[in-house]
Protein backbone atom coordinates (compact mmCIF):
# COMPACT_ATOMS: atom_id res chain seq x y z
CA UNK A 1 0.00 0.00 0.00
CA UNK A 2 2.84 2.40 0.87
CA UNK A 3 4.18 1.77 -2.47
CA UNK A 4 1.30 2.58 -4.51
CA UNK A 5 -0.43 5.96 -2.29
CA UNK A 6 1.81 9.11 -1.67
CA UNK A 7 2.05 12.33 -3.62
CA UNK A 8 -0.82 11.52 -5.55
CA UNK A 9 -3.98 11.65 -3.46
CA UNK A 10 -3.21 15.17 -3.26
CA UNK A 11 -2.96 16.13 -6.75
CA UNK A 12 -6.06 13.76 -8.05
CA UNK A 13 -8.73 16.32 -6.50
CA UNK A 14 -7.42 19.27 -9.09
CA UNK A 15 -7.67 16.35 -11.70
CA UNK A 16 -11.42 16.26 -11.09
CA UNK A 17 -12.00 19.82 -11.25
CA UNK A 18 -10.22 19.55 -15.20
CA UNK A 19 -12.59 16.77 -16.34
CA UNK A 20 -15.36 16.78 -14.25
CA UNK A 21 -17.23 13.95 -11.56
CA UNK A 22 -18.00 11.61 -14.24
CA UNK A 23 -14.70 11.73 -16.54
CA UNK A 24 -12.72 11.40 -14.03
CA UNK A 25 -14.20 8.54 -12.39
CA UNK A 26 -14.04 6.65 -15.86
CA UNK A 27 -10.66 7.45 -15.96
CA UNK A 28 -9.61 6.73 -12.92
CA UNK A 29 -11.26 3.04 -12.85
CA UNK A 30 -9.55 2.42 -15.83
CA UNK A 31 -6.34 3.13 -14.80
CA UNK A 32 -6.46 1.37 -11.47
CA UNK A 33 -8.02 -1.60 -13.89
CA UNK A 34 -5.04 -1.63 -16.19
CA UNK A 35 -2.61 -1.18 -13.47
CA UNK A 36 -3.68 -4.64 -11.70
CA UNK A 37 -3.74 -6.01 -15.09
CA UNK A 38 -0.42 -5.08 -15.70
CA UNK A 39 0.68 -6.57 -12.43
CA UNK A 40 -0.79 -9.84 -13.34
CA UNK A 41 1.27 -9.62 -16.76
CA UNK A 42 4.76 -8.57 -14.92
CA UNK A 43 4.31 -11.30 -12.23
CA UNK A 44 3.33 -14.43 -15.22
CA UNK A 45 6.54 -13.28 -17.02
CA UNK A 46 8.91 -13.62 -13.55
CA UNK A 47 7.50 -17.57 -12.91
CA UNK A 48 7.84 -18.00 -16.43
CA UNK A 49 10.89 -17.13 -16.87
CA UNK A 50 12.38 -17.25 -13.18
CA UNK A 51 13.58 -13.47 -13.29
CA UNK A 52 12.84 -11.39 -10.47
CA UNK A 53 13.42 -7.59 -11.20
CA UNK A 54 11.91 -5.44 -14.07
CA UNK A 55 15.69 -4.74 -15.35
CA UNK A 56 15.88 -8.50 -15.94
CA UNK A 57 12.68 -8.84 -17.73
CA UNK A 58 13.75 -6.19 -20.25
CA UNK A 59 17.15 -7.97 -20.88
CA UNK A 60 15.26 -11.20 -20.88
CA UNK A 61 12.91 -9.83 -23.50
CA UNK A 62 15.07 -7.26 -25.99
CA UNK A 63 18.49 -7.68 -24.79
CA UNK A 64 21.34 -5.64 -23.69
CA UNK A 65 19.20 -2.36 -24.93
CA UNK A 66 15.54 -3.58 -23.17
CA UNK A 67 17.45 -3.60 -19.92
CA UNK A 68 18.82 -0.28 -20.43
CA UNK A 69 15.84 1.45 -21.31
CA UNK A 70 13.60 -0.18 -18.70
CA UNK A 71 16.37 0.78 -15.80
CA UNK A 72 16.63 4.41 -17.47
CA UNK A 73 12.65 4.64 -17.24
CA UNK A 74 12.97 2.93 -13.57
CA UNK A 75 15.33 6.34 -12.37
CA UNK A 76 13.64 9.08 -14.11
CA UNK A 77 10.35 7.86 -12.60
CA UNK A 78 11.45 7.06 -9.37
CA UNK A 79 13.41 10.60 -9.15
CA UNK A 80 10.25 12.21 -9.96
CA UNK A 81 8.03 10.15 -7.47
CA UNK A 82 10.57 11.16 -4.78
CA UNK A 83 10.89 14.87 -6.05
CA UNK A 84 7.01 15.16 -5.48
CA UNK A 85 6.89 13.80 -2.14
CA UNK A 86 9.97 16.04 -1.04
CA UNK A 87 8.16 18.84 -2.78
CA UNK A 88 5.07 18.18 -0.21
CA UNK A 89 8.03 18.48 2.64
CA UNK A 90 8.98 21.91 1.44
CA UNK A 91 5.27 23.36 1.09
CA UNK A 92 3.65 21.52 4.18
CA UNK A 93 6.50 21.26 6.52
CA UNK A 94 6.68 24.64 7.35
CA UNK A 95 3.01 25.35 7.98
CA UNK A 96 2.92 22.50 10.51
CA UNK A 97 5.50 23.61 12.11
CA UNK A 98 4.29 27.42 12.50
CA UNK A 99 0.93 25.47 14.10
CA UNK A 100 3.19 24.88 17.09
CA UNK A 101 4.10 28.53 17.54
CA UNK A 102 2.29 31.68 19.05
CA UNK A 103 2.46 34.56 17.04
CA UNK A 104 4.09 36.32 14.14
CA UNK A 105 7.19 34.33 13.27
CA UNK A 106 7.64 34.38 9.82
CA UNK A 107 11.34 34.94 8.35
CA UNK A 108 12.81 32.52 10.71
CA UNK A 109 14.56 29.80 9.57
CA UNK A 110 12.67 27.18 10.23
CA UNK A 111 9.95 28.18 8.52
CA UNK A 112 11.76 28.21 5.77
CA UNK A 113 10.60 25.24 3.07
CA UNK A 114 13.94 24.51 1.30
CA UNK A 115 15.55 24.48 4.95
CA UNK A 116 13.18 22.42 6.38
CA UNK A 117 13.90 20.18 3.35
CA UNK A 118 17.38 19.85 3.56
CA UNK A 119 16.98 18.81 7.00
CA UNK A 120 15.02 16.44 7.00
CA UNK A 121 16.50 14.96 4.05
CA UNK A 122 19.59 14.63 5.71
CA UNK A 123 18.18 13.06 9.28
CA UNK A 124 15.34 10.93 8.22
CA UNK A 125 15.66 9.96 4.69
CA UNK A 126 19.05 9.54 3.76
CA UNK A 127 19.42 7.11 6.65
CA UNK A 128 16.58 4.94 5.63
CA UNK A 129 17.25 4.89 2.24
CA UNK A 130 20.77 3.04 3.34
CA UNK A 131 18.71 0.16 4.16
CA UNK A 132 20.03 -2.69 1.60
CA UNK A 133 16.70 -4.56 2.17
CA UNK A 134 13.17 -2.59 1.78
CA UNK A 135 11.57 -5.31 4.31
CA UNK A 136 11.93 -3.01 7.01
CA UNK A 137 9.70 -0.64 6.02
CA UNK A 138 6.62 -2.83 5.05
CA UNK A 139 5.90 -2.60 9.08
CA UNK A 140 5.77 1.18 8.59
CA UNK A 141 3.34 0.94 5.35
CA UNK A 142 0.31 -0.40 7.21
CA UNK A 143 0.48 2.79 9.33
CA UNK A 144 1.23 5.26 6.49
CA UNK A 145 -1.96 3.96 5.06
CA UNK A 146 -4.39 4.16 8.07
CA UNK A 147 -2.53 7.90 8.06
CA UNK A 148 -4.08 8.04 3.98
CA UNK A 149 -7.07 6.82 5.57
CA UNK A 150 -7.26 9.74 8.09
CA UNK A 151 -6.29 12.52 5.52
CA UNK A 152 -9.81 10.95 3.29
CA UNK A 153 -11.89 10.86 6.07
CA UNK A 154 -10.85 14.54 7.52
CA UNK A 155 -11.61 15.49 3.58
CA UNK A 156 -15.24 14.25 3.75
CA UNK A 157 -15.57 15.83 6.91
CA UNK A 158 -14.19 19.32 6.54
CA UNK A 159 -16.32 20.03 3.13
CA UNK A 160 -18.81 21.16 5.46
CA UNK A 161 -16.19 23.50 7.52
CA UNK A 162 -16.39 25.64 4.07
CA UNK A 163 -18.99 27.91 2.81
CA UNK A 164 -19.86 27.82 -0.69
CA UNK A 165 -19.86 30.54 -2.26
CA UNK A 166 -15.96 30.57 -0.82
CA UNK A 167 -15.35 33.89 1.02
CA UNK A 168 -13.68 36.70 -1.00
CA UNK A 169 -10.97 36.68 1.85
CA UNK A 170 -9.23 33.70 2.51
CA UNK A 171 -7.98 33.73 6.50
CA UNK A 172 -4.43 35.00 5.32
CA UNK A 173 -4.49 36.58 2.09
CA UNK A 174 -7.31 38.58 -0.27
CA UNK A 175 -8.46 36.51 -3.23
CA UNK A 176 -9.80 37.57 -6.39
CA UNK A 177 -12.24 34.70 -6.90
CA UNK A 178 -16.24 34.88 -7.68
CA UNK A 179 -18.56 34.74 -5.28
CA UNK A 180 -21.38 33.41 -7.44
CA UNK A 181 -23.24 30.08 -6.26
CA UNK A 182 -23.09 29.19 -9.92
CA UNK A 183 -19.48 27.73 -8.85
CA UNK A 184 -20.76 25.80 -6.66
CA UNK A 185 -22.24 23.30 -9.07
CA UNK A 186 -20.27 20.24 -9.65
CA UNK A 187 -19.58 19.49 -13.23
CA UNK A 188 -20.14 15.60 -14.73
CA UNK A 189 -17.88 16.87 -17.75
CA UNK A 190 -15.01 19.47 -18.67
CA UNK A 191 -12.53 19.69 -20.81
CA UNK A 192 -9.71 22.85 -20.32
CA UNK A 193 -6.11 22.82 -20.68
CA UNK A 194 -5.57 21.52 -17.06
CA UNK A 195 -7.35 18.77 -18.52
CA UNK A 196 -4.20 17.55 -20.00
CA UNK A 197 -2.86 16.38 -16.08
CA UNK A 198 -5.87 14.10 -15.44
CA UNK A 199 -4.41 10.53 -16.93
CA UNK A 200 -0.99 11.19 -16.17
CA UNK A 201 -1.87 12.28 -12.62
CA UNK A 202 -3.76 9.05 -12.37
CA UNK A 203 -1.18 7.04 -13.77
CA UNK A 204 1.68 8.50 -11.37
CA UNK A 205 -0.74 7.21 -8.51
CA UNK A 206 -1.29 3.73 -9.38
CA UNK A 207 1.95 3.18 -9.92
CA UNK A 208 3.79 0.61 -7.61
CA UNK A 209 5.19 -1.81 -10.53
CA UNK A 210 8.80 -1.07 -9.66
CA UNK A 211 8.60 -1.90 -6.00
CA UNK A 212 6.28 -5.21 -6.77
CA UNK A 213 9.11 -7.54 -8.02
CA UNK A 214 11.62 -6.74 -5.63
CA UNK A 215 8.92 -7.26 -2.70
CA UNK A 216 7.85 -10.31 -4.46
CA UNK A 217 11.25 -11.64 -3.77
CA UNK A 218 11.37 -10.61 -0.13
CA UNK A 219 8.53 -12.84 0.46
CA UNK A 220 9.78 -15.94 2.71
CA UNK A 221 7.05 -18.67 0.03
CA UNK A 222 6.50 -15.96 -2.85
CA UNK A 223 3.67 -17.35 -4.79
CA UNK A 224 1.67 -15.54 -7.52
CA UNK A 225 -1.65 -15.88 -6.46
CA UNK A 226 -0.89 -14.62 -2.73
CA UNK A 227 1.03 -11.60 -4.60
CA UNK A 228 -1.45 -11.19 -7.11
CA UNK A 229 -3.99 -10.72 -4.10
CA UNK A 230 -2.42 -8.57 -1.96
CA UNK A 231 -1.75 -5.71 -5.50
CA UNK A 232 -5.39 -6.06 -6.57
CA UNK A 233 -6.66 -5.52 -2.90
CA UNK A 234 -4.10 -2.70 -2.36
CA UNK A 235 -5.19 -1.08 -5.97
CA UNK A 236 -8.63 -1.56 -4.65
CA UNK A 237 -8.62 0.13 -1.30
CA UNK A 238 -6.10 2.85 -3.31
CA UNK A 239 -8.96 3.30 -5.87
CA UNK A 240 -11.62 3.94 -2.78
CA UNK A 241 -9.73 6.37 -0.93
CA UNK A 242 -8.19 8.19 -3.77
CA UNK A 243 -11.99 8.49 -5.55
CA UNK A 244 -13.28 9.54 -2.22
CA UNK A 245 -10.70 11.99 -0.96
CA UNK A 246 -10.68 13.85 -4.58
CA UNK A 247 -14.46 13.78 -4.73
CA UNK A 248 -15.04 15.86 -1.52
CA UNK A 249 -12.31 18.06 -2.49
CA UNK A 250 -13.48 19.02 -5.35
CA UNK A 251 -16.86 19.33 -3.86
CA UNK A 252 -14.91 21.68 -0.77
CA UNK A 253 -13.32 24.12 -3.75
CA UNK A 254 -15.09 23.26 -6.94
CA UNK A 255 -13.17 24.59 -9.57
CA UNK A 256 -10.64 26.61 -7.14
CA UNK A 257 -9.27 23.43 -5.85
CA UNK A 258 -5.30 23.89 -5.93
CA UNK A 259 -3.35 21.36 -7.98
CA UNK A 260 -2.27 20.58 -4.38
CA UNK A 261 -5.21 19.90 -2.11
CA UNK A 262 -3.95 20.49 1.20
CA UNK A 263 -2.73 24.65 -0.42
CA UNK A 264 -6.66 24.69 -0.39
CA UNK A 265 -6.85 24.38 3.19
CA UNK A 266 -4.16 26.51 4.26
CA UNK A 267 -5.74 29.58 2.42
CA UNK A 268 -9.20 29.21 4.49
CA UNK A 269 -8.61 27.14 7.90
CA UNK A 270 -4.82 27.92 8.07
CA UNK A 271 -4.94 27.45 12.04
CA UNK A 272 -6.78 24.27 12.13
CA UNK A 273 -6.47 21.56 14.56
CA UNK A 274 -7.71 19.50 12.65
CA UNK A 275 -6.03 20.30 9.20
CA UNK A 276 -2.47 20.40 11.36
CA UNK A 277 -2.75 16.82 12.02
CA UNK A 278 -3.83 15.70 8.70
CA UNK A 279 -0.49 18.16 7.64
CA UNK A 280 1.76 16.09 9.91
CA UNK A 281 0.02 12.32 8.86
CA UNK A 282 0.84 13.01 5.34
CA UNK A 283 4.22 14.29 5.55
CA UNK A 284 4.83 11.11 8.02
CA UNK A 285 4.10 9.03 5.05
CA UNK A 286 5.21 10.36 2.52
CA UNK A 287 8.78 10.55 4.31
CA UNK A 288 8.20 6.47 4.89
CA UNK A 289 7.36 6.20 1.16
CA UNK A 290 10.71 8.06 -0.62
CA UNK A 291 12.74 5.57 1.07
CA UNK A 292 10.69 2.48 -0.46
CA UNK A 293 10.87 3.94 -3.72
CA UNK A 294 14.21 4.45 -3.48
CA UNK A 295 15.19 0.95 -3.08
CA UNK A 296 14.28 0.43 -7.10
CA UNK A 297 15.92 3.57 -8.56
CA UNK A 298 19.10 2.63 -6.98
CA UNK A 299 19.02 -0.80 -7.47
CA UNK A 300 18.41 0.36 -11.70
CA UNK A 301 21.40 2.80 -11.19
CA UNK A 302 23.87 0.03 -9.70
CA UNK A 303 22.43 -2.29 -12.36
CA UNK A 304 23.37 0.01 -15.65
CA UNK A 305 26.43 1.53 -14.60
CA UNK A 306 28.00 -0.45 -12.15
CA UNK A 307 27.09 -4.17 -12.60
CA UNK A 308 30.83 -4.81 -13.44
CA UNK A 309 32.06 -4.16 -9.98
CA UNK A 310 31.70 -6.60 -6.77
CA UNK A 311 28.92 -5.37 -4.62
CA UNK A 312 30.43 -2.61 -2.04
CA UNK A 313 29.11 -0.13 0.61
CA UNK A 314 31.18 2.37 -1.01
CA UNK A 315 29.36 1.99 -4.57
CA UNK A 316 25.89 1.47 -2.35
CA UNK A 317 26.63 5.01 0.02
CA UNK A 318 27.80 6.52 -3.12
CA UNK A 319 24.69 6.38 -5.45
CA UNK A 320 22.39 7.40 -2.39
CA UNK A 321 23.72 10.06 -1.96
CA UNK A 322 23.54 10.81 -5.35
CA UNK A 323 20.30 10.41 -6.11
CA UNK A 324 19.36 12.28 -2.66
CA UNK A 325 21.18 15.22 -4.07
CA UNK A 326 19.61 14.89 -7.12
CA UNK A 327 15.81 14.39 -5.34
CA UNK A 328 16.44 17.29 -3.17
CA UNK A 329 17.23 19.87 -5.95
CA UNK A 330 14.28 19.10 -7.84
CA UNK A 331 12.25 19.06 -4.63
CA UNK A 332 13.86 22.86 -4.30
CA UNK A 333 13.58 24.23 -7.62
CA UNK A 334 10.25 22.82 -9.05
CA UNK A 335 7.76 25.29 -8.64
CA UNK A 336 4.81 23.24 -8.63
CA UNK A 337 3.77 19.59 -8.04
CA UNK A 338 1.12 19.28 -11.22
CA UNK A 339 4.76 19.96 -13.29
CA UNK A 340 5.90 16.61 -11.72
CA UNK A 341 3.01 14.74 -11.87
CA UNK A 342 2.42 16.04 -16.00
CA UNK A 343 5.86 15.36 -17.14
CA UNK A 344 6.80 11.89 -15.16
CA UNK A 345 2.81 10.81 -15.00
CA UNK A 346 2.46 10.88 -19.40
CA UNK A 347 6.37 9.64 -20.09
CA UNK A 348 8.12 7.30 -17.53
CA UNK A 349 4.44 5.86 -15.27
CA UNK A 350 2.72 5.45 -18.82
CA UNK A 351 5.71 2.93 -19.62
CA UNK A 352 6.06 1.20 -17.16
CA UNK A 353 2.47 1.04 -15.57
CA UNK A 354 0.88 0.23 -19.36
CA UNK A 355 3.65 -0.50 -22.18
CA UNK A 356 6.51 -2.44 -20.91
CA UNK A 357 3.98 -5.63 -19.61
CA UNK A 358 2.31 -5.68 -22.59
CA UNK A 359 5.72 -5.77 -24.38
CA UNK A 360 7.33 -8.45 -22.37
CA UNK A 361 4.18 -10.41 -22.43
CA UNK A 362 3.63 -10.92 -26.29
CA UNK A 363 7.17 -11.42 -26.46
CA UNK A 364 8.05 -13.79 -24.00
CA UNK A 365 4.33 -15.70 -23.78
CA UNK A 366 4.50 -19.47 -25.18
CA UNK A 367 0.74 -18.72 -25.78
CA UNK A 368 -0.24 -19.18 -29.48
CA UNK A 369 -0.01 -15.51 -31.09
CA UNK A 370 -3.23 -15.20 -32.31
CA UNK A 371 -4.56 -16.49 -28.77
CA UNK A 372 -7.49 -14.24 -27.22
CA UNK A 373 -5.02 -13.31 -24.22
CA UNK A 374 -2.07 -12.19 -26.67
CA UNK A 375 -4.44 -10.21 -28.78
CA UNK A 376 -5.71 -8.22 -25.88
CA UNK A 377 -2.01 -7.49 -24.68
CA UNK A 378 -1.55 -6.11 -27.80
CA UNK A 379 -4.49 -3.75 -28.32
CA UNK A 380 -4.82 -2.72 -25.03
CA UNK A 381 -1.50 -0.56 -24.74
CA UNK A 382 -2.16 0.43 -28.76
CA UNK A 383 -5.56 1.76 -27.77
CA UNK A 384 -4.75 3.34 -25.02
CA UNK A 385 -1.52 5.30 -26.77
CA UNK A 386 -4.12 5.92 -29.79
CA UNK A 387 -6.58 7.47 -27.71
CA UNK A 388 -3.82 9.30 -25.26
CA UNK A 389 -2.88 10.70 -28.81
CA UNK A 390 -6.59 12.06 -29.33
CA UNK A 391 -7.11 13.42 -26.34
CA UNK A 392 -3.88 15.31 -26.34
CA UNK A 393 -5.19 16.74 -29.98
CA UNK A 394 -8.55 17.84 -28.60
CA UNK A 395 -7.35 19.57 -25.22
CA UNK A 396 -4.51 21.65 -27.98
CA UNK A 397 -7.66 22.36 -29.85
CA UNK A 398 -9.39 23.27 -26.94
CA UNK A 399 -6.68 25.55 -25.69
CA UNK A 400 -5.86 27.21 -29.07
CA UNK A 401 -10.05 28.31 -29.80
CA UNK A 402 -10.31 29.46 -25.90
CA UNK A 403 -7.17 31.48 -25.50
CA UNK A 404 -5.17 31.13 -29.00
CA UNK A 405 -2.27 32.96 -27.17
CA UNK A 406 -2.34 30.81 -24.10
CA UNK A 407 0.32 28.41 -23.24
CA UNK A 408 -0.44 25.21 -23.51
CA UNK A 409 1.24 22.46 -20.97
CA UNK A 410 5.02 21.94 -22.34
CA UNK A 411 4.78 18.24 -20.94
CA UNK A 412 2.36 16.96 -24.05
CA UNK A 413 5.21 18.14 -26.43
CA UNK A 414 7.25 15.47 -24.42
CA UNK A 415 4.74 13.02 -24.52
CA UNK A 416 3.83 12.83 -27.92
CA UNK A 417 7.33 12.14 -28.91
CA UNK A 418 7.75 9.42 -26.48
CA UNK A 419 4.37 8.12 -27.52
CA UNK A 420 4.72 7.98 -31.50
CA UNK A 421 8.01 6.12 -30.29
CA UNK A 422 6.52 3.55 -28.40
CA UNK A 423 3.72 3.21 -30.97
CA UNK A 424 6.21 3.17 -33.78
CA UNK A 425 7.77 0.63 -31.87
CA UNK A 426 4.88 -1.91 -31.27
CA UNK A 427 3.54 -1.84 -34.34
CA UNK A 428 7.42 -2.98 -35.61
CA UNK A 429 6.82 -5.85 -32.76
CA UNK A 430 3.46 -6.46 -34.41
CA UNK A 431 4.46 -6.86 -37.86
CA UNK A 432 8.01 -8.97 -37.02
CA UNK A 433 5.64 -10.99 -35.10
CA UNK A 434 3.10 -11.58 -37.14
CA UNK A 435 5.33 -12.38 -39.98
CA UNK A 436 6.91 -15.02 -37.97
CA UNK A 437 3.59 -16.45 -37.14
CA UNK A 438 2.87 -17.03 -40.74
CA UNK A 439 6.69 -18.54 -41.74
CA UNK A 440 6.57 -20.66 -39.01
């Protein structure tokens, strides 16, 4: 559970407010749907072929370069994921800890975000993401979750804490927002520019494929159906409280809902009781959840560029530290989390959450090609990419006829060149295949 929830229960109430109740719940069961399903693929192909990493399964499948890209896609999504927790430390941290304090302190240093960061990066994180073995820190997941748990339920509760119309004023700053009850009206559909973060929002949050294998192995009897279980149940309870907390958000703020809920609240019940412990359960797991997802992106890094030397503390301390420095510098810099979640949600989570299972699977299946279970593996991902593709189209439309100066999300440039790559490349896969099929 601690793999899959973090960063993203926070962004997925902003993804409502772009595509509306309805949309987004579409979406959003379709993504968790495909995520299990893509679990189920991943774990077939490790029995099958008695690997037990994704690296593995891409060297297994394409060689020298499948293992190279996969472990390349395994870093740049896991230094995201991390970055967008860390970015919660900097923007949360410092509210929480002003809660404690009487007065006027601002300016002091330890209110200060990037401070804060640094701090905490260096005391809590670093330290438990030396841990060589991630088994540790399952006991911490079950609490992390009940703390998810808390942060939905405080949601549901608190949408009745906040008038609607929302107050011209917010309790620390004047807003220039309507006060119309026509916003209070909760859409089924809409389609804007901010549309464009809904899937890959969705996609960053269901993603725990990275951290499933090596757990898998860390089991003392692994078995596939027990494995297979425990993902679909943790993608289920995911689904429930990420549909639930983003609901009454969005029903809290409407179409004012920041792209990071818990901004929301600190603008209109900045001195909440309530709100400060929801502050303080969420940065408590998400600071339990960079370590865990650190065990994968440095386990990729030692596999690409240093699988020629013997295994070593020194390599092991060295790339930590690394990719802490590198975390922590995006965590600083990045301005905004919906940045993270646009450009690592529709490039690196798309891959490895939908296209690299499907891949492995109709290339290292002994099914019959033309087999009903082969087919689907094939058209799923090639669907999916297709209508990515469309949507993409219609939201540039969209943006161009509203505002035909407006800027339109720089993150669906990068996606639709990695996405007529993988295409390209599938329907290559395809045709080799399929030729094959007939020769043989």
């Amino acid at each position: 559970m601690n793999a899959i929830m973090g960063s993203g229960a926070l962004g997925l109430s902003f993804a409502m407010a772009s595509t509306g109740v309805l949309g987004f719940s579409i979406l959003l069961l379709i993504v968790a749907s495909l995520a299990s399903y893509s679990v189920f693929l991943l774990l077939s192909m490790c029995i099958q072929t008695a690997v037990m990493s994704y690296e593995d399964l891409g060297l297994f499948a394409f060689g020298s370069t499948g293992k190279v890209l996969v472990a390349a896609t395994i870093i740049i999504q896991n230094i995201g994921a991390m970055s967008s927790y860390l970015l919660i430390v900097k923007t949360e941290l410092p509210g929480a800890v002003a809660g404690f304090l009487s007065g006027d302190e601002s300016g002091s240093w330890y209110l200060d975000g990037r401070l804060l960061l640094l701090i905490t990066s260096v005391c809590i994180v670093f330290p438990l993401a030396l841990l060589p073995k991630i088994g540790f820190l399952g006991y911490t997941s079950s609490l992390s979750f009940f703390f998810m748990v808390y942060f939905a339920l405080v949601v549901m509760i608190k949408k009745w804490s906040i008038p609607c119309p929302l107050p011209l004023k917010s309790a620390i700053e004047p807003l220039q927002v309507s006060n119309s009850t026509a916003d209070c009206k909760a859409k089924l559909f809409h389609l804007s520019k901010e549309s464009a973060y809904a899937i890959p929002t969705m996609a960053f949050s269901f993603l725990c494929h990275t951290s499933v294998l090596p757990i898998y192995c860390e089991l003392q009897s692994p078995s596939k159906s027990r494995m297979q279980n425990v993902t679909v149940t943790g993608i289920g309870l995911s689904f429930l409280i990420y549909f639930m907390s983003a609901l009454f958000g969005y029903l809290t703020f409407y179409d004012k809902v920041d792209s990071e809920l818990l901004q929301s609240y600190n603008k209109y019940l900045p001195h909440d009781t309530v709100i400060l412990t929801v502050k303080l359960a969420i940065l408590f797991a998400v600071l339990l959840t960079v370590p865990l997802i650190h065990f994968p992106a440095r386990k990729a890094v030692l596999m690409l560029f240093f699988s020629h030397l013997p295994v070593s503390w020194i390599c092991h301390i060295f790339v930590t530290l690394a990719l802490n420095t590198i975390v922590v510098l995006f965590a600083m810099y990045v301005p905004d989390i919906k940045n993270m979640f646009g450009v690592v949600g529709s490039t690196t989570s798309t891959c490895l959450l939908f296209v690299y299972p499907g891949l492995f699977y109709l290339k290292l299946s002994r099914e019959d090609f033309l087999s009903p279970q082969k087919l689907g593996v094939c058209f799923i991902p090639l669907v999916l990419i297709i209508f990515k593709e469309a949507y993409s189209r219609y939201i540039l439309m969209h943006c161009r006829a509203c505002n035909p100066r407006g800027k339109v999300p720089v993150f669906i440039a990068v996606r639709k060149i990695c996405e007529r790559f993988l295409l390209s490349f599938m329907l290559a896969l395809l045709f080799l295949k399929l030729l094959f099929y007939k020769t043989s």
